[in-house]
Protein backbone atom coordinates (compact mmCIF):
# COMPACT_ATOMS: atom_id res chain seq x y z
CA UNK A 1 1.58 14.15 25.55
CA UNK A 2 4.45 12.17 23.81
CA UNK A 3 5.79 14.23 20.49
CA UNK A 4 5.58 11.33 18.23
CA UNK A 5 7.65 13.44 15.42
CA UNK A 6 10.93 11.73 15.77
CA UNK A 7 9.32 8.26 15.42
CA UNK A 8 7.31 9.23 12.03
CA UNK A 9 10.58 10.43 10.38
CA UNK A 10 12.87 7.22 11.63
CA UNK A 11 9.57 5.50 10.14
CA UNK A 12 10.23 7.35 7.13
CA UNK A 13 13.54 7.20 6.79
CA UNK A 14 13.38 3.81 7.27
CA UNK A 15 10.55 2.85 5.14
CA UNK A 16 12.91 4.99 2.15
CA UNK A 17 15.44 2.75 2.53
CA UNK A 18 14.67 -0.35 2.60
CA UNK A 19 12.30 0.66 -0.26
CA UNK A 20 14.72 1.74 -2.03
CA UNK A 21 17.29 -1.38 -1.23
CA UNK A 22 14.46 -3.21 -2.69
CA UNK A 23 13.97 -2.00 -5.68
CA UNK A 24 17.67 -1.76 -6.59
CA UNK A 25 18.14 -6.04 -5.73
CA UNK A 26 14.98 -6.34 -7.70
CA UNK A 27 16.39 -5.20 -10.93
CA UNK A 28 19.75 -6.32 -10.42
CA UNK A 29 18.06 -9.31 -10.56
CA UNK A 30 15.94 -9.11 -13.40
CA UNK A 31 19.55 -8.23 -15.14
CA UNK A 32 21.13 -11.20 -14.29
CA UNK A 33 18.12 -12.97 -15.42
CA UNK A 34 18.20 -11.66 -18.79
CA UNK A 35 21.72 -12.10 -19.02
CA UNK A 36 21.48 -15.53 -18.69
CA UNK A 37 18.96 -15.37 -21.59
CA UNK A 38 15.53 -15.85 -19.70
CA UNK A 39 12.21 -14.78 -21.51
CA UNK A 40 10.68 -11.44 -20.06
CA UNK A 41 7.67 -12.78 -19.59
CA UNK A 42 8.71 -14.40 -15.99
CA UNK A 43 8.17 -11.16 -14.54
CA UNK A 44 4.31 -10.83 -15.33
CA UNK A 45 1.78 -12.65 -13.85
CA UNK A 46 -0.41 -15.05 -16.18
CA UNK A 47 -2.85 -12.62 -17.66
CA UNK A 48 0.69 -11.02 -18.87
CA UNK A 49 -0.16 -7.74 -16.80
CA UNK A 50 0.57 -6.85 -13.54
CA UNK A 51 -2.59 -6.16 -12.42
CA UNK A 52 -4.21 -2.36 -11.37
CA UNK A 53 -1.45 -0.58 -9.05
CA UNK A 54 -2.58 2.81 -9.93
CA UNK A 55 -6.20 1.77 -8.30
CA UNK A 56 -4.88 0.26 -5.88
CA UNK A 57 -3.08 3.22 -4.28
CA UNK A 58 -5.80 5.37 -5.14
CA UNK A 59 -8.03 3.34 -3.20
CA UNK A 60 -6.06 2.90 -0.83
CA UNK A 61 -4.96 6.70 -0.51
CA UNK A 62 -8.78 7.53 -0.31
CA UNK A 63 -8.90 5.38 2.60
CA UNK A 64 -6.33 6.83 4.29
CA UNK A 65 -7.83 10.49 3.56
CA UNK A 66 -11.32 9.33 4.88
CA UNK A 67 -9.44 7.60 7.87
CA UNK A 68 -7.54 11.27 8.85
CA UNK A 69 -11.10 12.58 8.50
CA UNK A 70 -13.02 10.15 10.51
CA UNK A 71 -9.99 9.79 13.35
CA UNK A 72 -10.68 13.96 13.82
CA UNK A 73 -14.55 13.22 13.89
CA UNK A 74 -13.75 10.95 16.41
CA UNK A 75 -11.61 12.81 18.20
CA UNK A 76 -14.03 16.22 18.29
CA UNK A 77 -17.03 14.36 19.23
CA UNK A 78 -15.44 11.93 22.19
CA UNK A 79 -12.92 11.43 24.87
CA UNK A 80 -10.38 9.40 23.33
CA UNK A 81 -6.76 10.38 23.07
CA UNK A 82 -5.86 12.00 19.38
CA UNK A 83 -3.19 9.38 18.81
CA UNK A 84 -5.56 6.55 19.39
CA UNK A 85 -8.78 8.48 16.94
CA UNK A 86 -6.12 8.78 14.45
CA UNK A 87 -4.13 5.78 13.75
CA UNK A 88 -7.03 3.75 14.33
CA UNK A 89 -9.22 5.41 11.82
CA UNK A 90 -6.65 5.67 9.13
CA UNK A 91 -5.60 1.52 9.80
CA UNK A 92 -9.04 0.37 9.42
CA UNK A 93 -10.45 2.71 6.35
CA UNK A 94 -7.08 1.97 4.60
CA UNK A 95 -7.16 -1.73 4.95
CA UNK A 96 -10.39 -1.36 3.91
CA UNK A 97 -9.70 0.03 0.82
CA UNK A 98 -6.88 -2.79 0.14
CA UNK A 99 -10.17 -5.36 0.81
CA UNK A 100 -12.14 -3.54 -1.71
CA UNK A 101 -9.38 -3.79 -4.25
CA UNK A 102 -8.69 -7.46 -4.12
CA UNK A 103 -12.70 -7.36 -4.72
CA UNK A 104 -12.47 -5.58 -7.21
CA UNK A 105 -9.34 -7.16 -8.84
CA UNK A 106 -10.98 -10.52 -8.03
CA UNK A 107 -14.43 -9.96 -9.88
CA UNK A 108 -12.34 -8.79 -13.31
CA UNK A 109 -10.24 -12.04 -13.19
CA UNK A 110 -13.03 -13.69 -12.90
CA UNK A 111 -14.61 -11.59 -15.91
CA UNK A 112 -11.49 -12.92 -17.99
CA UNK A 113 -11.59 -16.46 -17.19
CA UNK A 114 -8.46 -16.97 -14.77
């Protein structure tokens, strides 16, 4: 069995930084922006919000967490390899729970009029 430990943290590490790198060119360029005098409201969307992050994560944080469940269901009850139950289950409930959020997001625009 491959130790898959080193990847995860380069993955990490990784994911920290450019993260990180993005965030930091992101308001260095909101600076400049209002330096040169621009209005604020550039950096919302129409509706002047920026939509629901904190249910999207949780959604999508609940899909992971079912996903880590399911992959070890599927790992107890059949033959396939732990690495396979895993990251397969957590991919596909995960990105399901991005699909239900743009549902979701997607019926209240539509509830306001956008």
């Amino acid at each position: 069995m491959v130790e898959l430990t080193p990847v995860f943290v380069l993955a990490i590490i990784f994911g920290a930084v450019v993260a990180l790198s993005y965030i930091k060119n992101r308001r260095k360029e909101r600076e400049m922006l209002i330096e040169k005098g621009a209005d604020a409201s550039i950096f919302y969307n129409k509706n002047g919000r920026f939509g629901y992050p904190c249910l999207k994560w949780g959604i999508f944080l609940a899909g992971v967490a079912a996903g880590l469940l399911a992959g070890n269901l599927l790992e107890a009850t059949t033959s396939i390899r732990p690495e396979v139950a895993y990251s397969s289950m957590v991919f596909l409930l995960g990105g399901s729970g991005l699909i239900i959020y743009y549902f979701i997001e997607r019926k209240q625009r539509e509830g306001r009029g956008e």
